[in-house]
N, C-alpha and C. Protein backbone atom coordinates (compact mmCIF):
# COMPACT_ATOMS: atom_id res chain seq x y z
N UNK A 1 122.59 67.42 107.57
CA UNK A 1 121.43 68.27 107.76
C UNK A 1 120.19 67.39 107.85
N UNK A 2 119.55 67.71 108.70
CA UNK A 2 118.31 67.00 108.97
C UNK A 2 116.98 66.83 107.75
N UNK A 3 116.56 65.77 106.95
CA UNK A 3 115.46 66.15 106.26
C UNK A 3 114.38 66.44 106.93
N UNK A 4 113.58 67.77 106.50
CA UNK A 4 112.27 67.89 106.63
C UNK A 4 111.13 67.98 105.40
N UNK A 5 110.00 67.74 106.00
CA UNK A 5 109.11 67.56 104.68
C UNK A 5 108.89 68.31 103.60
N UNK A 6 108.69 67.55 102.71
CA UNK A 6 109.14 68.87 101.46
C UNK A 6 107.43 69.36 101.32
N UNK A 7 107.79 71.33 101.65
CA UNK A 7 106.26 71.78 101.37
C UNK A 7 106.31 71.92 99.84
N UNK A 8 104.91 72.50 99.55
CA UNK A 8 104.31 73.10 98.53
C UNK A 8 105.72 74.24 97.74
N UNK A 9 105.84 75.09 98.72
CA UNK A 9 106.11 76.28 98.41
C UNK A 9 108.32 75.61 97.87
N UNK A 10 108.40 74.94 98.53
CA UNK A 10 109.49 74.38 98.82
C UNK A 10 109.91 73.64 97.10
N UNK A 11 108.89 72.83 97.08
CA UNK A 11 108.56 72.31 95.66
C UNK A 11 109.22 72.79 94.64
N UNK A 12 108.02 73.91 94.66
CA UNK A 12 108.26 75.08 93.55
C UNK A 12 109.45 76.15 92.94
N UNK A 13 109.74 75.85 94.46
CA UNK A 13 111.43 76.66 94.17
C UNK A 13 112.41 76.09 93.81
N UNK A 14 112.42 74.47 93.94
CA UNK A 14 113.10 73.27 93.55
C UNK A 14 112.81 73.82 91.97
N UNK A 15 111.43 72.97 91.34
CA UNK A 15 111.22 73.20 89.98
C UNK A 15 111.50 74.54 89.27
N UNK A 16 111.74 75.80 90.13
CA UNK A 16 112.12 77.00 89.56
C UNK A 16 113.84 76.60 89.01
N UNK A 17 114.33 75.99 90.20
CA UNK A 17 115.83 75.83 90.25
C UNK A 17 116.22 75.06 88.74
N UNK A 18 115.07 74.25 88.65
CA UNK A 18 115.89 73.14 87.11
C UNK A 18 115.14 74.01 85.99
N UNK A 19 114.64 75.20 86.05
CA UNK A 19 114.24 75.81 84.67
C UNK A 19 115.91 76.80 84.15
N UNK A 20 116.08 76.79 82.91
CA UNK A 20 117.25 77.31 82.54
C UNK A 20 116.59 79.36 82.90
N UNK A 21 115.72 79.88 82.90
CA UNK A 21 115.77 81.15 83.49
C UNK A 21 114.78 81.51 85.06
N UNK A 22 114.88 80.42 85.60
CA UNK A 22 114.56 80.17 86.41
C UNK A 22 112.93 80.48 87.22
N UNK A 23 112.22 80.07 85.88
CA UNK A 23 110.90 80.92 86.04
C UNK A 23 109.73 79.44 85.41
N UNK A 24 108.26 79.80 86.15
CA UNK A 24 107.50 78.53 85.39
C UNK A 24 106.49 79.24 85.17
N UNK A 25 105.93 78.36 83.65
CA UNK A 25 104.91 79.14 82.92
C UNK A 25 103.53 78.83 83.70
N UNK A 26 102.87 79.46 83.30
CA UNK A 26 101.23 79.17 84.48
C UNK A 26 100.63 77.99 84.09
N UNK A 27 101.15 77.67 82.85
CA UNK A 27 100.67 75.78 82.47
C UNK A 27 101.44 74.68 83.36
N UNK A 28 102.86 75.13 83.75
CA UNK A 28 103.28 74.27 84.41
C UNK A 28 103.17 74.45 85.95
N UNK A 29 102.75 75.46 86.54
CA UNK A 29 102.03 75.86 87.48
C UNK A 29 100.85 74.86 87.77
N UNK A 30 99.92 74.94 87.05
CA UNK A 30 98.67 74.21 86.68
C UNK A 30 99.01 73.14 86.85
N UNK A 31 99.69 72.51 86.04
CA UNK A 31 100.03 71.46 85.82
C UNK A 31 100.45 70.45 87.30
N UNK A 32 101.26 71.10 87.82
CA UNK A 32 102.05 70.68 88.80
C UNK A 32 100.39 70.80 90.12
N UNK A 33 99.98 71.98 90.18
CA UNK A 33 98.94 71.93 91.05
C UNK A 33 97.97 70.73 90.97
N UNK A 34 98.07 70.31 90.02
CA UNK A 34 96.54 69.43 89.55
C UNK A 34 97.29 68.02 90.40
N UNK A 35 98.49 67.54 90.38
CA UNK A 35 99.27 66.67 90.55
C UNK A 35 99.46 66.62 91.87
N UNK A 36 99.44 67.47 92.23
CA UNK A 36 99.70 67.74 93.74
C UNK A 36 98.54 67.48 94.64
N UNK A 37 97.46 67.76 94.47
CA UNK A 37 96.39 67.24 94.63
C UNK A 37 96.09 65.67 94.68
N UNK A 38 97.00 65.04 94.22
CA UNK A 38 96.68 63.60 94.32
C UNK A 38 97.99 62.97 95.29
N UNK A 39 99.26 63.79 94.81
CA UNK A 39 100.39 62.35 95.50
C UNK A 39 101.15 63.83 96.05
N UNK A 40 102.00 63.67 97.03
CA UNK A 40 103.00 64.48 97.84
C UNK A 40 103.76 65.20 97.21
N UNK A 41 104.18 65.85 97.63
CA UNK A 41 105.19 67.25 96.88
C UNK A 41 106.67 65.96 96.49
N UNK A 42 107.32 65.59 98.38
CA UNK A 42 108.21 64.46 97.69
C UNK A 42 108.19 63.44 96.69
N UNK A 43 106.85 62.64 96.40
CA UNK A 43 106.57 61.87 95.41
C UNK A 43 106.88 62.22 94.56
N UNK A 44 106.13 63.22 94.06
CA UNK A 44 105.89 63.94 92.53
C UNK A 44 107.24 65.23 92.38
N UNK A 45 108.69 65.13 93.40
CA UNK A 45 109.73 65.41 93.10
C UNK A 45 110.31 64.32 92.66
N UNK A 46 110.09 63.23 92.93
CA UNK A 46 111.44 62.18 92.83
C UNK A 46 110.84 61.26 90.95
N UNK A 47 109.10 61.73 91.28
CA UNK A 47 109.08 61.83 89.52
C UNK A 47 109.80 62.43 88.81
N UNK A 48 109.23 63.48 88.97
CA UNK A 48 110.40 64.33 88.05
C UNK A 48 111.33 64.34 87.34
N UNK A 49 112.13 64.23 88.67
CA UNK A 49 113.94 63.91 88.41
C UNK A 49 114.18 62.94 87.88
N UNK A 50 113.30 61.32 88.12
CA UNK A 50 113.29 60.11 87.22
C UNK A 50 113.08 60.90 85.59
N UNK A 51 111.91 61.29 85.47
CA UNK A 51 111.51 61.54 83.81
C UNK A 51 111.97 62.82 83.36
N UNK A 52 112.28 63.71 83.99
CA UNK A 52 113.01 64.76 83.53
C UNK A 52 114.22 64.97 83.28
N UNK A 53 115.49 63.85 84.17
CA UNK A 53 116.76 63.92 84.46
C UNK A 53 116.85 65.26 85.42
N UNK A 54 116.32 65.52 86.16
CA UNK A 54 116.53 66.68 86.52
C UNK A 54 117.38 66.24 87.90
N UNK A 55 117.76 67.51 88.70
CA UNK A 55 118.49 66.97 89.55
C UNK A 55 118.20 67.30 91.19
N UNK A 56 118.49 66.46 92.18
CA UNK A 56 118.07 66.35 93.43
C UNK A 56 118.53 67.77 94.09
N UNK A 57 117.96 68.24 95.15
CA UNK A 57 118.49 69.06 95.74
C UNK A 57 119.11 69.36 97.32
N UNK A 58 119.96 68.28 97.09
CA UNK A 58 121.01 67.85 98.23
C UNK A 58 121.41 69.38 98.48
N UNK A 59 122.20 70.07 97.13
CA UNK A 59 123.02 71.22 97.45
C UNK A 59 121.90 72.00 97.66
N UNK A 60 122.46 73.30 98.16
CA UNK A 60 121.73 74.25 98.02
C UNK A 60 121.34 74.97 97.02
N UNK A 61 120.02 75.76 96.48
CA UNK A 61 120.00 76.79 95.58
C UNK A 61 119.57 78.14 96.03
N UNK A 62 119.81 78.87 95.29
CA UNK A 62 119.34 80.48 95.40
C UNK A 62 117.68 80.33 95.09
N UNK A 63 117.55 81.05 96.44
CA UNK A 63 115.84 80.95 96.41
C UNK A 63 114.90 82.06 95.41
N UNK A 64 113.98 81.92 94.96
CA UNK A 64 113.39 83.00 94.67
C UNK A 64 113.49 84.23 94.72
N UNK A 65 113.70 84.34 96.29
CA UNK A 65 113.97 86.13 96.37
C UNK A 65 114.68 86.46 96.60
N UNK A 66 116.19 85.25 96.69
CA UNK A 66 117.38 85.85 96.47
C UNK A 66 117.97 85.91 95.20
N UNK A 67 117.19 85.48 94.13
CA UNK A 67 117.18 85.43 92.91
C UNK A 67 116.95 87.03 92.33
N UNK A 68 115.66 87.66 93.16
CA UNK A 68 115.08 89.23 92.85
C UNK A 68 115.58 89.60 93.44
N UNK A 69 116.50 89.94 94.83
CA UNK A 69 117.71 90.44 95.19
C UNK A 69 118.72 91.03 94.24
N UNK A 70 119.40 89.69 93.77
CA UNK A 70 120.14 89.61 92.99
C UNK A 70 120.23 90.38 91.56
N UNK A 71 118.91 90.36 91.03
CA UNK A 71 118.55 91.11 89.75
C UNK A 71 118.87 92.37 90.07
N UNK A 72 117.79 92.63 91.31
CA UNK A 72 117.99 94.47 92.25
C UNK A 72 118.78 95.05 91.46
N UNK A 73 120.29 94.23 92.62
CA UNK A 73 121.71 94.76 92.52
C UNK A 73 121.84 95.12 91.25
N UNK A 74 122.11 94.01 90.28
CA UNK A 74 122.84 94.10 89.14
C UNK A 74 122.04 94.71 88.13
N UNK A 75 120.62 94.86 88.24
CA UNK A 75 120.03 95.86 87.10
C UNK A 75 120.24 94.89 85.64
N UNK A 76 119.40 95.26 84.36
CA UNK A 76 119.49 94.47 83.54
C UNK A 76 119.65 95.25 82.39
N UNK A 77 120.77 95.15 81.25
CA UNK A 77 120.87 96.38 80.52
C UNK A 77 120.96 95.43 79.10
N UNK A 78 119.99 95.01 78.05
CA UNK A 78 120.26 94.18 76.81
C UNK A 78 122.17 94.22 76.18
N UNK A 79 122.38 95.76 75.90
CA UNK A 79 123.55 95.91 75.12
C UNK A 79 124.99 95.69 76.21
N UNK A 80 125.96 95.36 75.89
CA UNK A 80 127.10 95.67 76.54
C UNK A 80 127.54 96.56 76.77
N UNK A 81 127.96 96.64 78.61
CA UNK A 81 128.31 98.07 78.99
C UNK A 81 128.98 97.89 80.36
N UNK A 82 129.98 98.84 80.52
CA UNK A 82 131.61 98.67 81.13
C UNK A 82 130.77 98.81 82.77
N UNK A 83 131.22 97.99 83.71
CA UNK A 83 130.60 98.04 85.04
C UNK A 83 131.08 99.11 85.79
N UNK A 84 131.14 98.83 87.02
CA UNK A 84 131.67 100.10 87.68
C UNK A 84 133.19 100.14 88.00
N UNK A 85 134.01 98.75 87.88
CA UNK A 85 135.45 98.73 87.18
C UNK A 85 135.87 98.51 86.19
N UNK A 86 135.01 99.46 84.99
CA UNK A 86 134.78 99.11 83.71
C UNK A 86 135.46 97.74 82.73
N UNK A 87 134.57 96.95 83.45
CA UNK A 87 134.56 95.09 83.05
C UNK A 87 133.32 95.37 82.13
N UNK A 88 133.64 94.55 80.69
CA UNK A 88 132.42 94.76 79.82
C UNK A 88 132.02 93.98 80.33
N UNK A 89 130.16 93.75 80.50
CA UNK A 89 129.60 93.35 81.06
C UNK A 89 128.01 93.55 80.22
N UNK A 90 127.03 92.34 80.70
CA UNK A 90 125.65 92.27 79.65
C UNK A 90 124.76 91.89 80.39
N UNK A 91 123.16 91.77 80.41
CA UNK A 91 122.27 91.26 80.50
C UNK A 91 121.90 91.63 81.99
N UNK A 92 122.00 90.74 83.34
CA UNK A 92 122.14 90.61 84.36
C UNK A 92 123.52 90.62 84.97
N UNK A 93 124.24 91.86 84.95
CA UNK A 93 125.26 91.59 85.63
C UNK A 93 126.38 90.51 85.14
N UNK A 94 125.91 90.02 84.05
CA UNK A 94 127.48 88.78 83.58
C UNK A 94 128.55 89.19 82.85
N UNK A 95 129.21 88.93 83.00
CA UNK A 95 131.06 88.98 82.52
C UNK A 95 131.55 88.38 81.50
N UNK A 96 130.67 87.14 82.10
CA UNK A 96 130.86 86.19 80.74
C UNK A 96 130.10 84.76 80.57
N UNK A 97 130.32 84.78 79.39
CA UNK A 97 128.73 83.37 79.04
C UNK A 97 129.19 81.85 79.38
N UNK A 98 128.04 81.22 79.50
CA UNK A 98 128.43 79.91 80.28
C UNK A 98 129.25 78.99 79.69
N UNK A 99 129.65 79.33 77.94
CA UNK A 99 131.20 78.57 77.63
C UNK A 99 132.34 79.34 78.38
N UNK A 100 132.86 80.13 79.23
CA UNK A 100 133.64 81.38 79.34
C UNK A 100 134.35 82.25 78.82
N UNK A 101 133.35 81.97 77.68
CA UNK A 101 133.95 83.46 76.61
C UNK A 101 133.58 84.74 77.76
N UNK A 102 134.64 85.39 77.93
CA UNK A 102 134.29 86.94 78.04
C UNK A 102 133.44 88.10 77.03
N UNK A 103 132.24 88.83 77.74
CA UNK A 103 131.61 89.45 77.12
C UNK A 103 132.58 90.67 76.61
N UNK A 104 132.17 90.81 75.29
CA UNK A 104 133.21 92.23 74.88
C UNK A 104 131.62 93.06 74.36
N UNK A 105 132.48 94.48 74.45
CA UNK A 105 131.34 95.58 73.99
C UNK A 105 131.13 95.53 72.79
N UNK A 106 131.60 94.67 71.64
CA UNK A 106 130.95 94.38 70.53
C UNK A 106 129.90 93.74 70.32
N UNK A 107 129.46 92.56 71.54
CA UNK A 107 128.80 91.65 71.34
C UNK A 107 126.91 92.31 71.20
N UNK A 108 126.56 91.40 70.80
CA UNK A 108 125.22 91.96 69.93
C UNK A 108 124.41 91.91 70.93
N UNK A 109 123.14 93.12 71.65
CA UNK A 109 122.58 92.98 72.16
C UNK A 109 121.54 91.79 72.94
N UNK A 110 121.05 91.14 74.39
CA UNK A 110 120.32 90.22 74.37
C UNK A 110 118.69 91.07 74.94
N UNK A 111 117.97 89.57 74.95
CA UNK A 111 116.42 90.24 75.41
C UNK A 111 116.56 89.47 76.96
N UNK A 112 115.80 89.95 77.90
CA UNK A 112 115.84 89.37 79.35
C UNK A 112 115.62 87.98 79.44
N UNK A 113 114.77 87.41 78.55
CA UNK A 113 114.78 85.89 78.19
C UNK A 113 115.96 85.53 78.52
N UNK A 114 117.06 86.01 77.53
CA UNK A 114 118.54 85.68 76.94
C UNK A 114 119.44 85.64 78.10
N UNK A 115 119.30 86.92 78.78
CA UNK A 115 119.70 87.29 79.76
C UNK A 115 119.89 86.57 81.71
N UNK A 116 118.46 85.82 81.21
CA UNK A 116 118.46 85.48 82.69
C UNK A 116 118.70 83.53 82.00
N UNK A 117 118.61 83.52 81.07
CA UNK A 117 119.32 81.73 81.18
C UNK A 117 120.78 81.43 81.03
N UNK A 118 121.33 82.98 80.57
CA UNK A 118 122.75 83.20 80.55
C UNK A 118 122.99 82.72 82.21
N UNK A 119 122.71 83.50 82.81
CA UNK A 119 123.17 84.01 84.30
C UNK A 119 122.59 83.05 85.03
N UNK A 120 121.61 82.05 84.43
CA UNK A 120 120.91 80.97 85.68
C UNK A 120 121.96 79.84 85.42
N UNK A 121 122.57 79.72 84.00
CA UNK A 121 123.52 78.76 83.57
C UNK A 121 124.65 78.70 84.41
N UNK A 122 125.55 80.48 84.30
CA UNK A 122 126.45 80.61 84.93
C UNK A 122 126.40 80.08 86.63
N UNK A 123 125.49 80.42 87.30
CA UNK A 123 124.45 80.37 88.48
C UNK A 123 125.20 79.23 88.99
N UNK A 124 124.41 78.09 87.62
CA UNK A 124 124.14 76.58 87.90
C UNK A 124 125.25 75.87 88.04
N UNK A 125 126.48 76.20 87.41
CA UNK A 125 127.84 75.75 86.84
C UNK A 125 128.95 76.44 87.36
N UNK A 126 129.02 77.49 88.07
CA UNK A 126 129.49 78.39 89.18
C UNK A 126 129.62 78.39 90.19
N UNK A 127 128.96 78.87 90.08
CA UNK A 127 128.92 79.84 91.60
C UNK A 127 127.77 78.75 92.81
N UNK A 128 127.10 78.29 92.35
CA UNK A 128 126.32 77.62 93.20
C UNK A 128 127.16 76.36 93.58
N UNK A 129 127.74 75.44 92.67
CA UNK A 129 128.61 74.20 93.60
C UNK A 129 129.31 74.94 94.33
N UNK A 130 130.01 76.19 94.04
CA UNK A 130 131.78 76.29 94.78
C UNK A 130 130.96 77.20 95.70
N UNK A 131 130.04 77.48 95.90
CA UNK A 131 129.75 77.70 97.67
C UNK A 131 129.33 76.99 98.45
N UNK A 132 128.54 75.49 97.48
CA UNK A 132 127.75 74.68 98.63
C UNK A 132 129.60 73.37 98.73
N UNK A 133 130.19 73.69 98.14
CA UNK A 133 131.50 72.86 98.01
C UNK A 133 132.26 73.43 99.04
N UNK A 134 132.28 75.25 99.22
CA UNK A 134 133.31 75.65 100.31
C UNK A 134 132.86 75.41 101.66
N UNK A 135 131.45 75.13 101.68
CA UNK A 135 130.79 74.97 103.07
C UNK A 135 130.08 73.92 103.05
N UNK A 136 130.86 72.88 102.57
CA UNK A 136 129.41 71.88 102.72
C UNK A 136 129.60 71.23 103.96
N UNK A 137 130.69 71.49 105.24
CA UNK A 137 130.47 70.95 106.32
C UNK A 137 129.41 71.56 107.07
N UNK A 138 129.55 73.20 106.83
CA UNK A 138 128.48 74.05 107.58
C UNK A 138 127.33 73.44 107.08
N UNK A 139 126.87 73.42 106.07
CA UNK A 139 125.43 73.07 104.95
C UNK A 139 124.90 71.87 105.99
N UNK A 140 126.16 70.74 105.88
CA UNK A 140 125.56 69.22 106.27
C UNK A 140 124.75 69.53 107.91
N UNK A 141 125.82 70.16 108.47
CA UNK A 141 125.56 70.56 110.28
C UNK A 141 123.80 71.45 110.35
N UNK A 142 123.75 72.09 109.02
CA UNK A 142 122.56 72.81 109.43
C UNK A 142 122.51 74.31 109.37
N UNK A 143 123.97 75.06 109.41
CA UNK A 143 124.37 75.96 110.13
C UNK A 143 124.33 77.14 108.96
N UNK A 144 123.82 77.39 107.51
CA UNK A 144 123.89 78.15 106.55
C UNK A 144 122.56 77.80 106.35
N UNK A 145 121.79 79.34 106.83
CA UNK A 145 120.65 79.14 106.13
C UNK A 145 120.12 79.86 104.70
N UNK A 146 119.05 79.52 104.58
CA UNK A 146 118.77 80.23 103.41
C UNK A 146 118.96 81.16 103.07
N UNK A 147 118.69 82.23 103.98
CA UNK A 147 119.22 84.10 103.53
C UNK A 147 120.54 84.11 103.15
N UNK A 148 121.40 83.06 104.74
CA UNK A 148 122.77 83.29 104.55
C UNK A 148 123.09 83.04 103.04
N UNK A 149 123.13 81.74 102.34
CA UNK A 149 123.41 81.07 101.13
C UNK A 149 122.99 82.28 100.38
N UNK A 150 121.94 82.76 100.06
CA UNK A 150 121.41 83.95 99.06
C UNK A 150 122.24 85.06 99.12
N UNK A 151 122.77 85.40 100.56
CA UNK A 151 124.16 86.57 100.91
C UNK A 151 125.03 86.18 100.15
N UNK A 152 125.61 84.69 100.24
CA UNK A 152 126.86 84.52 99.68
C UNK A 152 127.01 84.67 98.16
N UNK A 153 125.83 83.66 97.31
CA UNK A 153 125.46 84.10 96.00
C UNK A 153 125.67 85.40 95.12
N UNK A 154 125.09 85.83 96.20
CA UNK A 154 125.08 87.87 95.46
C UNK A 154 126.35 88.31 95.70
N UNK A 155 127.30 87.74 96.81
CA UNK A 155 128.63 88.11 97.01
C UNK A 155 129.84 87.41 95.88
N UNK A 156 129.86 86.29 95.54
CA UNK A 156 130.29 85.95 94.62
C UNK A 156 130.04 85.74 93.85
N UNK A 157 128.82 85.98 93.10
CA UNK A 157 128.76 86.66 91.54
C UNK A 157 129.05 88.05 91.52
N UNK A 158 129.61 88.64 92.39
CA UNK A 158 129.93 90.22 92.33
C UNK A 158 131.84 90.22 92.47
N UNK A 159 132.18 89.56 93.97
CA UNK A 159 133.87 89.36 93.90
C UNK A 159 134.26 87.97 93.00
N UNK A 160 133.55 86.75 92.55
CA UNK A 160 134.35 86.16 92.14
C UNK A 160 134.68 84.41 93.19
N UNK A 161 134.75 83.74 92.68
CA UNK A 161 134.85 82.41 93.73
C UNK A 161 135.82 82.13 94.14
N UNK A 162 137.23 83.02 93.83
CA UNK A 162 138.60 82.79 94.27
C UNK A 162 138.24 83.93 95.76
N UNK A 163 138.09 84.93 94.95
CA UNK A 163 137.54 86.69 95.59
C UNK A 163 137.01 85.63 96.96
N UNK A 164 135.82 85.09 97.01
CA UNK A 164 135.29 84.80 98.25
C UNK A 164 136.09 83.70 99.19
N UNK A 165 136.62 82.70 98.59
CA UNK A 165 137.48 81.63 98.77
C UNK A 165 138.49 82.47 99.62
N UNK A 166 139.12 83.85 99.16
CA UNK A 166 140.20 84.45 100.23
C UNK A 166 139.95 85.30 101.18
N UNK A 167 138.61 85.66 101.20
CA UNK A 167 137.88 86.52 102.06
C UNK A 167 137.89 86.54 103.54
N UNK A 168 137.70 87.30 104.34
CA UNK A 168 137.64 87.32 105.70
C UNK A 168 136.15 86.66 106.26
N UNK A 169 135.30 86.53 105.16
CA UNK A 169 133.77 85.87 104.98
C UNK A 169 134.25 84.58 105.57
N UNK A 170 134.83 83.94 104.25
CA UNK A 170 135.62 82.66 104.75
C UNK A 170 135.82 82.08 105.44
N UNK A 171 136.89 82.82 105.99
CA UNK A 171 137.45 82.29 107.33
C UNK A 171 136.77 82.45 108.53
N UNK A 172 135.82 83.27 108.45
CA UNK A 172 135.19 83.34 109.62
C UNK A 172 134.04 82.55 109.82
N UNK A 173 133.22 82.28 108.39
CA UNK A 173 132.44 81.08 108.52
C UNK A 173 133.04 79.91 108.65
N UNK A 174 134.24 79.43 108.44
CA UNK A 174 134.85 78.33 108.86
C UNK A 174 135.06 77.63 110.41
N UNK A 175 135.61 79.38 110.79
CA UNK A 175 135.79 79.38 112.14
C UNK A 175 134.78 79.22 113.35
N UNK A 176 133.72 79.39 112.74
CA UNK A 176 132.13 79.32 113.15
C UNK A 176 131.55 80.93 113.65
N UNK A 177 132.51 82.08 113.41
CA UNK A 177 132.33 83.16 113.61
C UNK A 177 131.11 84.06 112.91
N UNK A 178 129.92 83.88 112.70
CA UNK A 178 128.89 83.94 112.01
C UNK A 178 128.82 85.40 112.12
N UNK A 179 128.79 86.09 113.25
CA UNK A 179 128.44 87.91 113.47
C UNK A 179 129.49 88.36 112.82
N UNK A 180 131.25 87.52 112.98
CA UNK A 180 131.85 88.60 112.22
C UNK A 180 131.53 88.31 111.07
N UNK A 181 131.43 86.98 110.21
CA UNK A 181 131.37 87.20 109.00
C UNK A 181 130.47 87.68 108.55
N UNK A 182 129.35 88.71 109.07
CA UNK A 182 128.27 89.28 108.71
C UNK A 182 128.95 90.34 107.98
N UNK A 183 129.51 91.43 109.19
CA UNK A 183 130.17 92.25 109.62
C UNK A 183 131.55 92.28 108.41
N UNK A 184 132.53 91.63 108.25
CA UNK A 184 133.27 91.28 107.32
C UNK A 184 132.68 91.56 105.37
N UNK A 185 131.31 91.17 105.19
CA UNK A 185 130.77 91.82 104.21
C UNK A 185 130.88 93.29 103.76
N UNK A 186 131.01 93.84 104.82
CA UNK A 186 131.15 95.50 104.71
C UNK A 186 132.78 96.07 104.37
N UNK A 187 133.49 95.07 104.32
CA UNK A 187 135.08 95.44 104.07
C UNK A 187 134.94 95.52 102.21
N UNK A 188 134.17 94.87 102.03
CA UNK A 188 134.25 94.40 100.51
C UNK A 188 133.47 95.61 99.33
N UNK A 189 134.18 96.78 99.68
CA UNK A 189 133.13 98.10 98.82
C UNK A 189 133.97 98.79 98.25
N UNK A 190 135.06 98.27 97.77
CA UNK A 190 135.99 98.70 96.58
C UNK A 190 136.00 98.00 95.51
N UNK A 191 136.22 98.71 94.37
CA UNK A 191 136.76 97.69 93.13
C UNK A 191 137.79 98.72 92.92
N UNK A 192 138.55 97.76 92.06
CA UNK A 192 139.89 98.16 91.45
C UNK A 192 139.62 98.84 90.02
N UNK A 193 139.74 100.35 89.77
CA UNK A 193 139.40 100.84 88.81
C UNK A 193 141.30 101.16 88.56
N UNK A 194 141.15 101.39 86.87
CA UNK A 194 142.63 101.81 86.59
C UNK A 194 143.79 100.92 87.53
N UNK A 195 143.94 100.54 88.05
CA UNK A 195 145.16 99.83 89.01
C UNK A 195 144.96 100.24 90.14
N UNK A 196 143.95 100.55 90.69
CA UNK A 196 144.32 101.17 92.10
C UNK A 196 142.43 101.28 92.63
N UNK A 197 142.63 100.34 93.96
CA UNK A 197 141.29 100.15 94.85
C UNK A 197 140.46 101.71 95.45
N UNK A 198 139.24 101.39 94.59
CA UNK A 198 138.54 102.68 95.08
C UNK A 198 137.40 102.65 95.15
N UNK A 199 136.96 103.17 96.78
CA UNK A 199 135.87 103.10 97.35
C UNK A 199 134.51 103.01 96.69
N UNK A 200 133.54 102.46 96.30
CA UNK A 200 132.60 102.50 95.30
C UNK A 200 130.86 102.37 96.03
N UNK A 201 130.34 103.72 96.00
CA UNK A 201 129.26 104.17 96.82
C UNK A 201 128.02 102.28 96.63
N UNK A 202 128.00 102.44 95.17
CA UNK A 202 126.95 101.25 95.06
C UNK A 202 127.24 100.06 95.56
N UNK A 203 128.66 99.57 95.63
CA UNK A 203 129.28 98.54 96.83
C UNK A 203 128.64 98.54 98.13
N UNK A 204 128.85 99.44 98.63
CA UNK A 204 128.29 99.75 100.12
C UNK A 204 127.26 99.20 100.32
N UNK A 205 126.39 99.90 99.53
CA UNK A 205 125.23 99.52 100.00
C UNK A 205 124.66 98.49 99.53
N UNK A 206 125.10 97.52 98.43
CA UNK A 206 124.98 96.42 98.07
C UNK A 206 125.47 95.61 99.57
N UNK A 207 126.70 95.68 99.50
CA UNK A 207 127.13 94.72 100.94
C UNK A 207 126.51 95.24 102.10
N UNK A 208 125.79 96.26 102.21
CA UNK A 208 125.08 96.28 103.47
C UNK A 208 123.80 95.66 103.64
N UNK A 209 123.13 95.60 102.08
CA UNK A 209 121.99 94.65 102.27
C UNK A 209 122.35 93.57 102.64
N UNK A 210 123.37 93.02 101.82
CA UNK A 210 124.14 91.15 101.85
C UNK A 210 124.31 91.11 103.34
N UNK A 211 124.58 91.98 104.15
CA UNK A 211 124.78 91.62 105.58
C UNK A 211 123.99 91.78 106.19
N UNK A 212 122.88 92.20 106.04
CA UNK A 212 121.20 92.45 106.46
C UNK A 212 120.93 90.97 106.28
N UNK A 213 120.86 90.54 104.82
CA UNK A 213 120.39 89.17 104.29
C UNK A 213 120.96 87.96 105.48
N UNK A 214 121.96 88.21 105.25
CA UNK A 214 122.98 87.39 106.05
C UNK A 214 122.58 86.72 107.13
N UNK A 215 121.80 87.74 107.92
CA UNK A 215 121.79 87.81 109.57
C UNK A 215 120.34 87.70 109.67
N UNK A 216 119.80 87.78 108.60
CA UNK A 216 117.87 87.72 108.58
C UNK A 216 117.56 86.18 109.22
C-alpha cells in the first residue's frame, strides 16, 4: 500500500487507536495540538511510539465512526443479559473478557468506562489482527478501504473470526469479487436460537448497514 502523508485528523485516530477505551481527554487533545504546531503529525507519531511503546500503524484500525457504528449496533447495557441467541453477554456487545473468560449472568455489573476498554482490548487482540491477517494481501495492494475494514469489524465481532474466515464475504474478497461480497453480507441474518437457525429482524438490518458501509 502506498504511504501517504499522515494528516491531522489521521493522527488522532492513530492516538485514539493506542488509548485502552479508545477516547482522548481534552488535555491530551491540547496537548498534542500545541505540539503539532511546531513538528509534523509523522514526527510527533514516531515520538510517541519511541516514548510511549505504543504501536505503528502498518495494520489497520477501526476508525472513529466505525467505532460509533459499532456501539449503534450493539447498544450498551452495564448488567449481564442473554443476546438475541441468548449468549450471556455485557457492556458493549461482549461475550467475553480479554483473558477469555466467558461472561456469565452472574457477573457483577460494569460502568461504560469498564465497558468500552473491555471491548477496545478484545478489539485490539481479536478481531483486528485476524482481519488485517485474512487480508493483508488486499490491505498491502490498497484494495480494503476504510469503510470496507469498519464493515468487516462490526461483522466479526457479531459472527465470530472462524464465522467470517468461512463466509461467502471471504471468498469473495479473496476472489477480488468486491459487489458480491457486499451483497453476501445480507445472507448473514440468522442466529441459531435453541438448535435451530432463525431469521432475526435486528440482523437484517444490522447487515444492511455493514453493506451500505462496505460499498461507501
Amino acid at each position: 500500500m502506498a504511504k501517504t502523508e499522515l494528516t491531522e485528523k489521521a493522527f488522532f485516530d492513530w492516538m485514539r487507536s493506542q488509548q485502552d477505551d479508545g477516547r482522548l481527554s481534552q488535555t491530551e487533545v491540547n496537548g498534542a495540538l500545541e505540539l503539532l504546531a511546531l513538528i509534523e503529525p509523522a514526527e510527533l507519531k514516531a515520538i510517541l511510539i519511541k516514548v510511549n511503546g505504543w504501536s505503528d500503524d502498518q495494520e489497520m484500525q477501526l476508525s472513529e465512526a466505525g467505532m460509533a457504528l459499532l456501539n449503534e449496533f450493539e447498544g450498551f447495557r452495564s448488567k449481564p443479559y442473554r443476546d438475541s441467541v441468548g449468549k450471556p453477554t455485557i457492556g458493549w456487545g461482549t461475550t467475553y473478557y480479554p483473558d477469555g473468560t466467558p461472561v456469565r449472568m452472574s457477573d457483577k455489573p460494569v460502568t461504560r468506562t469498564e465497558a468500552a476498554r473491555i471491548k477496545q482490548a478484545v478489539l485490539n487482540q481479536d478481531f483486528s489482527p485476524a482481519v488485517n491477517m485474512m487480508f493483508a494481501d488486499e490491505i498491502e495492494r490498497g484494495e480494503i478501504t476504510q469503510n470496507m475494514f469498519d464493515a468487516l469489524i462490526s461483522l466479526v465481532y457479531n459472527i465470530g473470526v472462524m464465522g467470517l474466515k468461512a463466509s461467502s464475504i471471504y471468498r469473495n474478497i479473496k476472489a477480488g469479487r468486491y459487489a458480491a461480497a457486499a451483497d453476501s453480507f445480507l445472507l448473514y441474518n440468522k442466529g441459531r436460537v435453541n438448535g435451530r437457525l432463525k431469521y432475526i429482524e435486528g440482523l437484517a438490518i444490522r447487515r444492511g448497514k455493514e453493506r451500505a458501509l462496505f460499498l461507501a
